[in-house]
Protein backbone atom coordinates (compact mmCIF):
# COMPACT_ATOMS: atom_id res chain seq x y z
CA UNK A 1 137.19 33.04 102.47
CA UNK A 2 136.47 36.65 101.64
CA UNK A 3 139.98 37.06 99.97
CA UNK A 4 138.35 33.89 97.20
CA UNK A 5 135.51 36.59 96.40
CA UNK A 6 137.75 39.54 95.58
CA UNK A 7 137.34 39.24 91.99
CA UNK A 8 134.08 40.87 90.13
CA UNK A 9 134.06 39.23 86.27
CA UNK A 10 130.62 40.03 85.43
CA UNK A 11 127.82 42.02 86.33
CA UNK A 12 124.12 41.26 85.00
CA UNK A 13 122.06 43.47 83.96
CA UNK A 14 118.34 42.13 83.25
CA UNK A 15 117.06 44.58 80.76
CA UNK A 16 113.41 44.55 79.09
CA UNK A 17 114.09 45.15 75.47
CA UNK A 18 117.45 44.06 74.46
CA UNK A 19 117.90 45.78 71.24
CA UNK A 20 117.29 48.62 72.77
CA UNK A 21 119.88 48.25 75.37
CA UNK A 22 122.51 47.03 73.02
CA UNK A 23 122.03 50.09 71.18
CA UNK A 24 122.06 52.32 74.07
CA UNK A 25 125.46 50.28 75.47
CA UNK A 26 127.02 50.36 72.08
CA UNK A 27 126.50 54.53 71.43
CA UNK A 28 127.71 55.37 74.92
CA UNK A 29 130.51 52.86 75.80
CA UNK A 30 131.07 51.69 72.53
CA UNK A 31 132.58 48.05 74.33
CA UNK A 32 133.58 45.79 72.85
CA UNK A 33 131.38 42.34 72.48
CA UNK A 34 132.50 39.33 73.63
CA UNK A 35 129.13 37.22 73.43
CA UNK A 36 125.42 38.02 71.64
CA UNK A 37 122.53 36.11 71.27
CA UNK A 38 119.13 37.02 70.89
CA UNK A 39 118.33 37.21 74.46
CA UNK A 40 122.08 38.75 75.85
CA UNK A 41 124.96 40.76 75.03
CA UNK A 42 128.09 40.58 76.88
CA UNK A 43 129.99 43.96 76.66
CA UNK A 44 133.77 43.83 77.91
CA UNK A 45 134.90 46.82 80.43
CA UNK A 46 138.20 47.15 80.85
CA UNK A 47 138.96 44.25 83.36
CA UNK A 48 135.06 43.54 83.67
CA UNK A 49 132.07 42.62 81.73
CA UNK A 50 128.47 43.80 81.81
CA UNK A 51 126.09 40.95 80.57
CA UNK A 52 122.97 42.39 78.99
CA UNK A 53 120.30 39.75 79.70
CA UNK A 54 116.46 40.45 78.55
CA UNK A 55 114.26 39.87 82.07
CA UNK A 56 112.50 36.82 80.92
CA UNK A 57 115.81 34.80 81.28
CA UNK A 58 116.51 36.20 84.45
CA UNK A 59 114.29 33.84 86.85
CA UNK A 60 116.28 30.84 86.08
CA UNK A 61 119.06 32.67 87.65
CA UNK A 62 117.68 34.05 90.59
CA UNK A 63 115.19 31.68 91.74
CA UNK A 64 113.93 30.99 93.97
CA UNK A 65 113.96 34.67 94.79
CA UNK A 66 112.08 36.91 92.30
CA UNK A 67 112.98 39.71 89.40
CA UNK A 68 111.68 43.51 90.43
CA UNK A 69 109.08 44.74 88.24
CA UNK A 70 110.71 47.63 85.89
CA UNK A 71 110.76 50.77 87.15
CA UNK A 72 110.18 50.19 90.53
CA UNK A 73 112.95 52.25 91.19
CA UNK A 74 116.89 52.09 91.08
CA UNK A 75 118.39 49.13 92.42
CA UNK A 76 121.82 49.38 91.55
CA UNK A 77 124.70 52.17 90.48
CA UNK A 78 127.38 51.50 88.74
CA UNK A 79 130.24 54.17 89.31
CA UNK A 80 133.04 54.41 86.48
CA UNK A 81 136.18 56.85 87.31
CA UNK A 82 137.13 60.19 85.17
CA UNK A 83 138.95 63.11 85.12
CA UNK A 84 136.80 64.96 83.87
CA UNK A 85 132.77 65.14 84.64
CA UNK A 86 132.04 68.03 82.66
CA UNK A 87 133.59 67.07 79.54
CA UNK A 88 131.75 63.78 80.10
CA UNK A 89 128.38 65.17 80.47
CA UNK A 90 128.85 67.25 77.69
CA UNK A 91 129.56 64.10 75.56
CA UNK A 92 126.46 61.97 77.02
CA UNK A 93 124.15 64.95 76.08
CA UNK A 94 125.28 64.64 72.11
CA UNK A 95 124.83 61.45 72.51
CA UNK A 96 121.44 61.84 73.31
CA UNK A 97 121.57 61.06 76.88
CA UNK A 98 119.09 62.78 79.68
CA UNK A 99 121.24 63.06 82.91
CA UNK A 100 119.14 62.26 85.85
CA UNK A 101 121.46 64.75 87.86
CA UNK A 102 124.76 66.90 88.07
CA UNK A 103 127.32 67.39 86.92
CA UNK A 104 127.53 67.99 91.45
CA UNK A 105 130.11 68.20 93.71
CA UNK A 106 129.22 65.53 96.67
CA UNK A 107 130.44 65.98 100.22
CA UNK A 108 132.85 62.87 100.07
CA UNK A 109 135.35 64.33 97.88
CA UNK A 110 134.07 63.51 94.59
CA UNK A 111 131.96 65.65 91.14
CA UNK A 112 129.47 63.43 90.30
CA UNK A 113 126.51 63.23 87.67
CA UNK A 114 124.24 60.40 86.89
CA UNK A 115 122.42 58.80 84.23
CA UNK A 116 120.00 55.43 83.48
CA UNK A 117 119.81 52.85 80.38
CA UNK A 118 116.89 52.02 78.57
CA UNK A 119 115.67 49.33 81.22
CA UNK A 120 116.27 52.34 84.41
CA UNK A 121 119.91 50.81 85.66
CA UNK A 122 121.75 54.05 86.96
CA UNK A 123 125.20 54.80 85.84
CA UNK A 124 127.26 57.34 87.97
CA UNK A 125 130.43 58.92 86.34
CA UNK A 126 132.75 60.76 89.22
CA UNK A 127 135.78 62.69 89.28
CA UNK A 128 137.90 62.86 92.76
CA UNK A 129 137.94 66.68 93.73
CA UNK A 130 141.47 68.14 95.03
């Protein structure tokens, strides 16, 4: 069974003002849209996509379990692969973008520095170390 779920396609992100995270998605990935509507934006990454859903659509989803409040803390991290960390960061701050930490070198090999979007999701970019 497990080799049938070996394929991610999407990953929802409920977000709680959708402009706002369209416009945050757009400056720093600059993706390219598959699918908007007022209430969702999907954004193609390489071989995945990131759906950009506002939070009140989200219950129908999850039911019956519930949607966390925002900012009740990080719930997720989403990791993307570079060479180069520094040069990264460098590019998120004239962007506009607060790092939350690094540019760091972590004990498992990798340089790491993190960021959130507009509704708190945490995105992680990492370089491997030699």
């Amino acid at each position: 069974m497990s080799r049938l779920l070996d394929r991610i396609e999407v990953v929802t992100l409920f977000v709680d003002d959708i402009d706002a995270a369209k416009a945050f998605y757009q400056k720093v990935f600059a993706p390219e849209v598959v699918y908007q509507d007022a209430v969702s934006s999907v954004l193609k990454f390489s071989g995945t996509m990131v759906n950009l859903l506002k939070v009140t659509e989200a219950p129908q989803l999850v039911e019956p379990s519930t949607v966390a409040a925002p900012r009740s803390g990080a719930r997720i991290l989403l990791t993307i692969k570079v060479d180069d960390v520094d040069a990264v960061c460098a590019e998120l701050r004239r962007l506009g973008v607060t790092l939350l930490n690094g540019p760091i070198d972590r004990p498992w090999g990798r340089r790491t520095a993190a960021f959130a979007d507009p509704s708190g999701h945490v995105w992680e970019v990492a370089q491997e170390l030699d």
